[in-house]
N, C-alpha and C. Protein backbone atom coordinates (compact mmCIF):
# COMPACT_ATOMS: atom_id res chain seq x y z
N UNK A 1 76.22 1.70 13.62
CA UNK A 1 75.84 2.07 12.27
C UNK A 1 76.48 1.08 11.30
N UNK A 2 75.64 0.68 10.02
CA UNK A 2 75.60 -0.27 9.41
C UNK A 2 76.21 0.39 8.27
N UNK A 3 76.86 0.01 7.39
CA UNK A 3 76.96 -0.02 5.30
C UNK A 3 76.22 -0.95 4.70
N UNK A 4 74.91 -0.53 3.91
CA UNK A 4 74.86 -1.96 2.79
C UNK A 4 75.36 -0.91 1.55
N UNK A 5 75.94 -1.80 0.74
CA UNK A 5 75.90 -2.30 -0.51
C UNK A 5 74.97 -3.32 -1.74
N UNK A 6 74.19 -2.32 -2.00
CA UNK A 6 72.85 -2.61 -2.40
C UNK A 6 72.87 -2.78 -3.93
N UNK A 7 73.00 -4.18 -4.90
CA UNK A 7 73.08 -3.88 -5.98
C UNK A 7 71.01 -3.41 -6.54
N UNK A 8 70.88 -2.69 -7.60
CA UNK A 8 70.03 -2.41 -7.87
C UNK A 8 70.02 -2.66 -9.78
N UNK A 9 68.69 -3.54 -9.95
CA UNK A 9 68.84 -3.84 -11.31
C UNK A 9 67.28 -3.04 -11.66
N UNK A 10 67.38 -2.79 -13.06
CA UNK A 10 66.53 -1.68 -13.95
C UNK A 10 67.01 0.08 -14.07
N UNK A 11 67.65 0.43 -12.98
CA UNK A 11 68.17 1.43 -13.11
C UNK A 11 68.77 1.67 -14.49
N UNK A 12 68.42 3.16 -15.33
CA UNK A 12 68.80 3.39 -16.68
C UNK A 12 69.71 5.10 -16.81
N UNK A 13 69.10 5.75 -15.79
CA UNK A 13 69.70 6.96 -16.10
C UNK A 13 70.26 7.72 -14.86
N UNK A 14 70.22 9.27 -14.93
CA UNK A 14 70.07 9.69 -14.07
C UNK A 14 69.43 9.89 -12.78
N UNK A 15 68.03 9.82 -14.04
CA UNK A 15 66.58 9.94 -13.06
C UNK A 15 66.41 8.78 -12.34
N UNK A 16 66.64 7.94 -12.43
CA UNK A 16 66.61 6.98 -11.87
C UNK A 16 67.15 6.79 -10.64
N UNK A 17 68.65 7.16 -10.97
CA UNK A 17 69.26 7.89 -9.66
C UNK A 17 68.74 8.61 -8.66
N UNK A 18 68.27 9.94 -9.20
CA UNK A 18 67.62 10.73 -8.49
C UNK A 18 66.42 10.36 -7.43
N UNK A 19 65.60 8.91 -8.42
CA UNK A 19 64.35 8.77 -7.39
C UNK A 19 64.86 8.10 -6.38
N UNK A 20 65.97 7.36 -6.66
CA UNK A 20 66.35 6.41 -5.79
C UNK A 20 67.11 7.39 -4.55
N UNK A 21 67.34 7.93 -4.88
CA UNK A 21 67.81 9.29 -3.46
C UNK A 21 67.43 9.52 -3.07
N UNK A 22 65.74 10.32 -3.40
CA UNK A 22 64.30 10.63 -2.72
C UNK A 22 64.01 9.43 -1.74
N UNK A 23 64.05 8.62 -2.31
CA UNK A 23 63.09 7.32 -2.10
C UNK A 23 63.79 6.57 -0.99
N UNK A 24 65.18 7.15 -0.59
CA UNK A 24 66.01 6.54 0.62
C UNK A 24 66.23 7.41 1.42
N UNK A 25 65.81 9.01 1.40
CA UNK A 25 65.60 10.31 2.07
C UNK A 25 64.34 9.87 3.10
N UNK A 26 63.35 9.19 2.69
CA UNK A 26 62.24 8.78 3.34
C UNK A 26 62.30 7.66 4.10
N UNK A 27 63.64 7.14 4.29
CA UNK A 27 63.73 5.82 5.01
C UNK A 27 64.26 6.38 6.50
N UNK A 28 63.61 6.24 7.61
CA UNK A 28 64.08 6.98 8.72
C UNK A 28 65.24 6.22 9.12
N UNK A 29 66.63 6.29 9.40
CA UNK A 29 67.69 5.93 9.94
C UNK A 29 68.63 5.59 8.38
N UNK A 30 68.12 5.51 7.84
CA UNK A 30 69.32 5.65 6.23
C UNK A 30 69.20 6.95 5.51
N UNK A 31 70.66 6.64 5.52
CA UNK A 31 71.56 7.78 4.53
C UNK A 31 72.09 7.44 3.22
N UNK A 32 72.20 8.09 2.30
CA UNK A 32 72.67 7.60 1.00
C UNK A 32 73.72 7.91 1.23
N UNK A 33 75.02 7.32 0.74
CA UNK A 33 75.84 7.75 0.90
C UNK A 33 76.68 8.07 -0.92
N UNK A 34 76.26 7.00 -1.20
CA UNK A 34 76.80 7.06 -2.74
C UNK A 34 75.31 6.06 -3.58
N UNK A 35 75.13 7.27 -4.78
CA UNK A 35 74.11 6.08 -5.45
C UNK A 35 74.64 6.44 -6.54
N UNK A 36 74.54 5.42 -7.68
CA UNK A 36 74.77 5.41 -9.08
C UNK A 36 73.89 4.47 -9.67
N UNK A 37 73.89 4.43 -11.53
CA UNK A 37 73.29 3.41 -11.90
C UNK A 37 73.63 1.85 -11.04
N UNK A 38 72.41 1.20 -10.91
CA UNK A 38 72.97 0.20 -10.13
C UNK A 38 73.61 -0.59 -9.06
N UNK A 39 73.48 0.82 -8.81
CA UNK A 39 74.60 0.70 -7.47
C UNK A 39 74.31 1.36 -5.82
N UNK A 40 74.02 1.31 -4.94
CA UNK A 40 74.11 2.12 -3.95
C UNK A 40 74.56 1.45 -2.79
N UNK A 41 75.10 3.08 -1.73
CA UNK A 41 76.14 2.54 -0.49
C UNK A 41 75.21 3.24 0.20
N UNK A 42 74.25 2.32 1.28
CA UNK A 42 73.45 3.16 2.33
C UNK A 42 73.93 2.87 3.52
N UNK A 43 74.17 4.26 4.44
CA UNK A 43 74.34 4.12 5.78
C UNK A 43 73.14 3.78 7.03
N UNK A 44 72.88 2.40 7.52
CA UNK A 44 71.83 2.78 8.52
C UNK A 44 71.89 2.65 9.59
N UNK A 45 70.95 3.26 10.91
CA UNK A 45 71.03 3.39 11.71
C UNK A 45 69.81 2.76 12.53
N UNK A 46 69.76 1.61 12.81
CA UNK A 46 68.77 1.39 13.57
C UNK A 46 67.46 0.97 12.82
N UNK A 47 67.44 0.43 11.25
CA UNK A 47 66.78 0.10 10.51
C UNK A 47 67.06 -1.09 9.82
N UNK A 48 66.14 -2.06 9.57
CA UNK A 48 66.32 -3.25 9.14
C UNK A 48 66.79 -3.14 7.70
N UNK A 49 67.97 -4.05 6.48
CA UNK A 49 68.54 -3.83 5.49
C UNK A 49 66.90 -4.04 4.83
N UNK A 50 66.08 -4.79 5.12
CA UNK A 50 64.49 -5.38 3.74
C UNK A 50 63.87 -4.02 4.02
N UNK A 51 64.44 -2.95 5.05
CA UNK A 51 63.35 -2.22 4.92
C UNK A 51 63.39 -0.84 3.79
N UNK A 52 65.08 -0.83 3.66
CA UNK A 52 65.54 -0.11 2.89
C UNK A 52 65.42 -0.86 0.94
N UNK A 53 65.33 -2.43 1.38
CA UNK A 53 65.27 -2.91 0.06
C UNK A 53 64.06 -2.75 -0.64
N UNK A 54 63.10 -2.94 0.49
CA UNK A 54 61.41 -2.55 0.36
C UNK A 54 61.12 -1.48 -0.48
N UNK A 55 61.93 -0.24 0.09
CA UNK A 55 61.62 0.98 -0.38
C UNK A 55 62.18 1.22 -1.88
N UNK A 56 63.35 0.36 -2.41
CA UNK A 56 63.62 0.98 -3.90
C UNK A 56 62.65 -0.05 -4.44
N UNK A 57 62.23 -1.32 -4.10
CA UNK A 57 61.59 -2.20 -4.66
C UNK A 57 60.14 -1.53 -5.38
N UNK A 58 59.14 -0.97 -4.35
CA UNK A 58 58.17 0.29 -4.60
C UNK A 58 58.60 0.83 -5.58
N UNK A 59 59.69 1.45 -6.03
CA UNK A 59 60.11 2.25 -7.37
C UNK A 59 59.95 1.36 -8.27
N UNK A 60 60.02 0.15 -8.50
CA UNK A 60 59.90 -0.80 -9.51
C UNK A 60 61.54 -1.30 -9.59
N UNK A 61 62.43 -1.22 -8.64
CA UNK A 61 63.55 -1.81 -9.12
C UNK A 61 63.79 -3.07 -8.54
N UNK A 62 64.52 -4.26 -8.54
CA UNK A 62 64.63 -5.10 -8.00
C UNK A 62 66.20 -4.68 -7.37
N UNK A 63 66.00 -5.11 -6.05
CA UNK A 63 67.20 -4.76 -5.26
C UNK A 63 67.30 -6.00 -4.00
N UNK A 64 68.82 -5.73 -3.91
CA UNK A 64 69.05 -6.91 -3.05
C UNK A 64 70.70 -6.09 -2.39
N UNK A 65 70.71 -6.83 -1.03
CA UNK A 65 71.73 -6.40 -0.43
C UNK A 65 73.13 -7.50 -0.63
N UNK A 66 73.75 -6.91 -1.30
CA UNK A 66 75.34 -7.96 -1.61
C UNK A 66 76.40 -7.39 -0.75
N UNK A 67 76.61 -6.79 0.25
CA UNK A 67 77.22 -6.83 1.38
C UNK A 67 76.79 -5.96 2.45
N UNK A 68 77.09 -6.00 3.66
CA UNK A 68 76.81 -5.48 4.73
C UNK A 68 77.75 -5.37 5.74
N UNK A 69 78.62 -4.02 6.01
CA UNK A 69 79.42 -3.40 6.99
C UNK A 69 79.13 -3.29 7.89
């Protein structure tokens, strides 16, 4: 099992937050572990990091992985 550290830019509020939780609930083998504006710590399991980047990207955010455990 993996950590990324996923910075995420456009994020503004809560809600934002929130979709981004949904929206990594649907990624089979990642876990959120911590999300905030801008910010998220996903746990995965057996899933590629672009596939999890893929998925906030679809929300309209631009995301990129700046470290990996």
């Amino acid at each position: 099992m993996k950590t990324l550290e996923i910075q995420i830019d456009g994020m503004h509020c809560g809600g934002c937050v929130k979709r981004v939780e949904d929206a990594l609930k649907k990624v089979p083998g990642a876990a959120a572990e911590k999300v905030e504006v801008g910010h998220a710590r996903v746990k995965v399991d057996g899933v590629m990091p672009d596939i999890v980047v893929a998925a906030l990207e679809r929300l309209g955010f631009d995301a990129r992985v700046v470290k990996e455990v």
